[in-house]
Structures are given as structure tokens and as C-alpha cells.
Protein backbone atom coordinates (compact mmCIF):
# COMPACT_ATOMS: atom_id res chain seq x y z
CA UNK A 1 22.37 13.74 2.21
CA UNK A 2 20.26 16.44 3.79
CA UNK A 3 17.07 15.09 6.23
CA UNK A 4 14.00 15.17 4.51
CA UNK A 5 12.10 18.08 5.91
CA UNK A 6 8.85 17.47 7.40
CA UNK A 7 5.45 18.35 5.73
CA UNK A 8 4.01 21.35 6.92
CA UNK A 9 0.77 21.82 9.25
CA UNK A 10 -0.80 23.74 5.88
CA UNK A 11 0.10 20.68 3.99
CA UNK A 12 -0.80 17.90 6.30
CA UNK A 13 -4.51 19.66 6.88
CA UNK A 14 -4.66 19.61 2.65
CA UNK A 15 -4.33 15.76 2.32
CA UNK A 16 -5.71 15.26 6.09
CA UNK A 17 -8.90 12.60 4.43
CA UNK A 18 -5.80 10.45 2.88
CA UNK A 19 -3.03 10.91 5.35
CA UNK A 20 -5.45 11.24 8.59
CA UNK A 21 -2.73 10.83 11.40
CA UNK A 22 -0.27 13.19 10.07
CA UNK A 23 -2.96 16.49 11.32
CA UNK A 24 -2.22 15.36 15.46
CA UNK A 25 1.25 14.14 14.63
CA UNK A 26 3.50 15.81 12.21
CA UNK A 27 6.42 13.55 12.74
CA UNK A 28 4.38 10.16 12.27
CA UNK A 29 6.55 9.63 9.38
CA UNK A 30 8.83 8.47 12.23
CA UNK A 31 6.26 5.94 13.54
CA UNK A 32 5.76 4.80 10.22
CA UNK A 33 9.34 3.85 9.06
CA UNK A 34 9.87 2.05 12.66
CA UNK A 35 7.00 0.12 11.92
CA UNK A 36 7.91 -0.70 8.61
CA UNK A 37 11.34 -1.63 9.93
CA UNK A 38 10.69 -3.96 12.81
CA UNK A 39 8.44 -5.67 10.18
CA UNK A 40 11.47 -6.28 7.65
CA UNK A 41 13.20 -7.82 10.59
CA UNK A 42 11.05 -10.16 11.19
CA UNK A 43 10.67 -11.22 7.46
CA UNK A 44 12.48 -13.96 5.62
CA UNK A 45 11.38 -13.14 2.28
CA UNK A 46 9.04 -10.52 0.67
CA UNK A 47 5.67 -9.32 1.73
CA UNK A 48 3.15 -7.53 0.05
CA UNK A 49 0.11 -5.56 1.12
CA UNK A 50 -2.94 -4.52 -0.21
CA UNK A 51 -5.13 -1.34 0.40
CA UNK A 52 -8.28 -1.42 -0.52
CA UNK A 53 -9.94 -0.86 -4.28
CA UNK A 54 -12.78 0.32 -4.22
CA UNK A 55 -14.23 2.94 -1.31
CA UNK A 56 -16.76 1.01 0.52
CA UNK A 57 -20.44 1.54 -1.28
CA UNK A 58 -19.35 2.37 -4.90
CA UNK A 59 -20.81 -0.61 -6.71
CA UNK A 60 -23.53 0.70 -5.51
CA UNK A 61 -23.68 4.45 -7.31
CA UNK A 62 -26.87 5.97 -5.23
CA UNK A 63 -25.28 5.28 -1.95
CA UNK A 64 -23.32 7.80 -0.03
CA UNK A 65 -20.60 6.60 2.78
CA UNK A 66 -19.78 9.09 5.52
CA UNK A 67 -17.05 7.30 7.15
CA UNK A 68 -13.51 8.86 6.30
CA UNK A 69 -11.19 5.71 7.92
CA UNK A 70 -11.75 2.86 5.76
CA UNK A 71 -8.58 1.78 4.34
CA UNK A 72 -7.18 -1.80 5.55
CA UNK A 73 -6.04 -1.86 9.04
CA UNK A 74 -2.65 -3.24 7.76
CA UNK A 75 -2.01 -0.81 4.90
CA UNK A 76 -3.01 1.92 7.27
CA UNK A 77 -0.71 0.85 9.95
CA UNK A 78 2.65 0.99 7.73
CA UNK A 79 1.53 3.75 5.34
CA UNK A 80 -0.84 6.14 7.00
CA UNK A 81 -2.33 6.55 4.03
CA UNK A 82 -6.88 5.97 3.99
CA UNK A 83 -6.81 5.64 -0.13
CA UNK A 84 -7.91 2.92 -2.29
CA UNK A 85 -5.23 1.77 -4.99
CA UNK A 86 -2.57 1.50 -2.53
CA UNK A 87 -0.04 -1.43 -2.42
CA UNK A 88 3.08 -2.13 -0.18
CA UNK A 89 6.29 -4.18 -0.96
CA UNK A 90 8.41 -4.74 1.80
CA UNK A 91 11.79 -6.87 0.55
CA UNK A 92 13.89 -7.53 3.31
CA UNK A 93 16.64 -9.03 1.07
CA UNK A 94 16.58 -6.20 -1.60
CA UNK A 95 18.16 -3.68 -2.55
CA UNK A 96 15.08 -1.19 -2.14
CA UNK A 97 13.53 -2.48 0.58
CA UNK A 98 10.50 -0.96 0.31
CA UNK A 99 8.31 0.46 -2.83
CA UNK A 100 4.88 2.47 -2.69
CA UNK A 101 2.59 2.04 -5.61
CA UNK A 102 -0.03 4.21 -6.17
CA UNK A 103 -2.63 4.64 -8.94
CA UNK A 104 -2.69 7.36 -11.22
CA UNK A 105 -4.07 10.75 -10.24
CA UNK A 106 -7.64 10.96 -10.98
CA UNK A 107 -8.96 15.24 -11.09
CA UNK A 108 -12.18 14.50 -11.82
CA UNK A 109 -12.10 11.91 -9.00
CA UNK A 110 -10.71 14.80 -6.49
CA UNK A 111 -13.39 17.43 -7.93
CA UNK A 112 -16.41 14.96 -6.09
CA UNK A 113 -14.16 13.59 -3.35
CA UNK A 114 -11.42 15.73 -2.03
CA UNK A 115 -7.40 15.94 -3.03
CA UNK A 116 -6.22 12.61 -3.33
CA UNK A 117 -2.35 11.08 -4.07
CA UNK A 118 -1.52 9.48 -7.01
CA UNK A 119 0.83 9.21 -10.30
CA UNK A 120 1.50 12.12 -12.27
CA UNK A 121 4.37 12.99 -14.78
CA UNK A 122 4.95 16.61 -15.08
CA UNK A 123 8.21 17.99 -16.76
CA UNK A 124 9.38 14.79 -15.86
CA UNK A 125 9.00 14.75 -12.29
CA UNK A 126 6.36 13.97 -9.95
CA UNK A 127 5.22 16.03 -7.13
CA UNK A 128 2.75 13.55 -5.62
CA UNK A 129 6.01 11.27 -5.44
CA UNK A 130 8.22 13.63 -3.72
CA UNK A 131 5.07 14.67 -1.15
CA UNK A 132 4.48 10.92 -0.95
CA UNK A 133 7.99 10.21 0.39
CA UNK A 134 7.98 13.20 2.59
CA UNK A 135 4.53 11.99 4.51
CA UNK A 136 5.81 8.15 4.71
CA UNK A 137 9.58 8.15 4.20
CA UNK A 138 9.11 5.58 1.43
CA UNK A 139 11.45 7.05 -1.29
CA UNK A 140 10.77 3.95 -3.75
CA UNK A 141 6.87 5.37 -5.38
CA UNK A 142 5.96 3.75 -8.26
CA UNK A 143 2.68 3.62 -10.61
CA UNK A 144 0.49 0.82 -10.02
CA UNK A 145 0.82 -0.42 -13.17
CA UNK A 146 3.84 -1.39 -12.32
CA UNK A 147 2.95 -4.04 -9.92
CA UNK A 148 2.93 -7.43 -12.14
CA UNK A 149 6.31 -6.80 -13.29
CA UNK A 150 7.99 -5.86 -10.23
CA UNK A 151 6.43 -8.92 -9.02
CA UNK A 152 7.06 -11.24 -11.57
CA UNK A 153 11.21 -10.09 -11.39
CA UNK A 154 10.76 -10.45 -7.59
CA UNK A 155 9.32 -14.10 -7.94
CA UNK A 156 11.85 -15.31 -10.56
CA UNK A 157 14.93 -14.24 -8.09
CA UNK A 158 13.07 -15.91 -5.11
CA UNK A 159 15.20 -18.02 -3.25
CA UNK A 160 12.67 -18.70 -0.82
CA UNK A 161 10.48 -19.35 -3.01
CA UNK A 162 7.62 -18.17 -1.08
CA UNK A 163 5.77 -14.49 -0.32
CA UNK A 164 3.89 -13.39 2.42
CA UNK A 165 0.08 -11.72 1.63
CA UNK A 166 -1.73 -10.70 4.22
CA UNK A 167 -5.45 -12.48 4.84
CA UNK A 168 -7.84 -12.60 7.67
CA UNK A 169 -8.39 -15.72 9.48
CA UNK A 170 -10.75 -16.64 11.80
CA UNK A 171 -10.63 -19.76 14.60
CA UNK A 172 -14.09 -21.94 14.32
CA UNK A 173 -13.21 -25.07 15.77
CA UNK A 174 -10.73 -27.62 14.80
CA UNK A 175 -9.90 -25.63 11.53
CA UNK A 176 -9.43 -21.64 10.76
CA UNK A 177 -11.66 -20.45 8.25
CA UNK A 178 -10.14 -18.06 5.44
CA UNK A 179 -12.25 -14.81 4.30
CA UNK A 180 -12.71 -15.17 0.81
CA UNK A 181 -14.83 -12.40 0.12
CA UNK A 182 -12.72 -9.29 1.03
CA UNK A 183 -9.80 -7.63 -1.16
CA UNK A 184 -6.89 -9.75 0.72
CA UNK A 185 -8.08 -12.98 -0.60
CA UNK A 186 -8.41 -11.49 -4.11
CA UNK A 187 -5.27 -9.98 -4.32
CA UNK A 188 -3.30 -13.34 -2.67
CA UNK A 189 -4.85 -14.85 -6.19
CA UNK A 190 -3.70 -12.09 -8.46
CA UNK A 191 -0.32 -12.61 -6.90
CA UNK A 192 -0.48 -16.34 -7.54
CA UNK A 193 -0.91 -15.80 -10.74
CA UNK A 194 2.41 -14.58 -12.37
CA UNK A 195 3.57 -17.19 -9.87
CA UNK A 196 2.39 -20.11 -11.45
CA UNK A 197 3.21 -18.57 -15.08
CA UNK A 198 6.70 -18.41 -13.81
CA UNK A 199 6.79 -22.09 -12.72
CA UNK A 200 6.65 -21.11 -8.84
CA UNK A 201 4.22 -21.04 -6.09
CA UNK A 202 4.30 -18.76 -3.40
CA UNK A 203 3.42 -19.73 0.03
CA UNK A 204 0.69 -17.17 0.85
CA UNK A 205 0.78 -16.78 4.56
């Protein structure tokens, strides 16, 4: 199989807002697959990440954000990519060991706020997908949408029977305290949902 090429400096500067570390660096993809594999190392069953939803500010429509890093530290660190909708499965035990899912592209969305990844279909193919695996080496992109099932086929093969989510917690005392009010916590509950329809609990850690 031939190496995938490396996006080019024209390219990188196009999607710099949602791919920021590729302008200074454009062989980062390398950083980000080593990252992603001394993670799967370390895992004994599969993880999942969340990016953020929403950009900070939009439920509230008359306020304007200037800050263009905002995406969840996490998400950030093993993707690259600063763009809400953006989830990570990493499956240490699977046969793809790692999937990309992305929401669908949005061009009235990239007329206000600048060129943005997501799903689109054209003549059968997708050239967001095929950029998206060039910038993060992730060959496994796949429409958000697609989320509940992959995860509900991942939790009925469990062995473990436990996931890993990623939440922030914070030592006060005796007892950590959980953040409750940020996306992790409310995507660790959408996951234990199809858990629990399925007969199984994950062990969110």
C-alpha cells in the first residue's frame, strides 16, 4: 500500500481554524497516531471521547466568541481537530481500532464561520473523509449518526463489560467531586443508555 501523502501547506492554511496545529507542523499526523497508539496500549477495553457540541456562546445568539481553540483538551490532543460534533472510538481489541465520526457538512454553517469538516456523499465518495484521514491518519470516518449503533454492537460483544468516557474530576477533601455540567458528563449518560437497554452497564471511568 502506498504512504498516505501529506496535506499540503495550501491545504493545511484552508482548514487551519479546525485543524490548528497542522499550519507549524505538517507532519503532526505523526504525533497524532503515536498518541493515539500509546493510548490503545494502555487500554483494556474501549474508550470513547467526546468533542464538544456546541461552540462556546451559541445558546446565547447575540453573543460573539473570539477565541479559535475551544475544542476539549482530550479530543484535541488525539485528533487535532478544534470542531464541535466530533467523537473518538479507540477499540484496542477490534478489528478497526479506531473510528472518527463527524457530523454532516453544514454550507450555510461554513458561509458565517469558516470551512469546516464534515459528512458528505458525492458520487459516492467523500472528500471530507479522504482529507480527514490524510490530516489524522484515522482511515475509519464515519457520520455521526452512526454513533448509537456502533455502540450498541460494541457493548453487546463486550467482554469486559465496561467502557472508558472521559470526565473531569476534581479532589475536595475526602471525596472527588464529578463535573456534571460540561459535555463529558452528558455524553457518559447518553452512552449509558443503549447500555442499560442492552442489559449491561458500563463502568464509566
Amino acid at each position: 500500500m502506498a504512504a498516505l501523502p501529506y496535506a499540503s501547506p495550501d491545504l493545511l492554511q484552508k482548514y487551519s481554524q479546525v485543524f490548528p496545529n497542522g499550519v507549524t507542523d505538517t507532519k503532526h499526523r505523526d504525533t497524532l497516531i503515536a498518541r493515539r497508539e500509546s493510548m490503545l496500549e494502555r487500554l483494556d477495553s474501549f474508550a470513547l471521547f467526546s468533542g464538544l457540541e456546541v461552540e462556546p456562546g451559541m445558546e446565547n445568539l447575540f453573543l460573539m466568541n473570539p477565541i479559535r481553540i475551544y475544542q476539549e483538551p482530550s479530543v484535541l490532543y488525539l485528533t487535532g481537530l478544534n470542531q464541535v460534533g466530533i467523537r473518538l472510538l479507540l477499540n484496542p481489541h477490534g478489528k478497526v481500532k479506531e473510528m472518527l465520526f463527524v457530523p454532516p457538512k453544514d454550507p450555510k454553517k461554513e458561509f458565517w464561520e469558516g470551512t469546516q469538516f464534515g459528512y458528505e456523499k458525492k458520487n459516492g465518495t467523500d472528500p471530507s473523509k479522504e482529507l480527514l484521514t490524510q490530516l489524522t491518519g484515522i482511515s475509519a470516518i464515519l457520520p455521526d449518526a452512526h454513533f448509537p449503533e456502533v455502540l450498541g454492537k460494541l457493548v453487546r460483544k463486550s467482554k469486559k463489560g465496561f467502557c472508558y468516557c472521559f470526565y473531569h474530576e476534581y479532589p475536595t477533601g475526602k471525596k472527588p467531586v464529578r463535573s456534571k455540567e460540561d459535555h463529558n458528563w452528558k455524553f457518559t449518560k447518553l452512552v449509558r443508555q443503549p447500555a442499560h437497554q442492552l442489559g449491561k452497564l458500563p463502568v464509566v471511568i
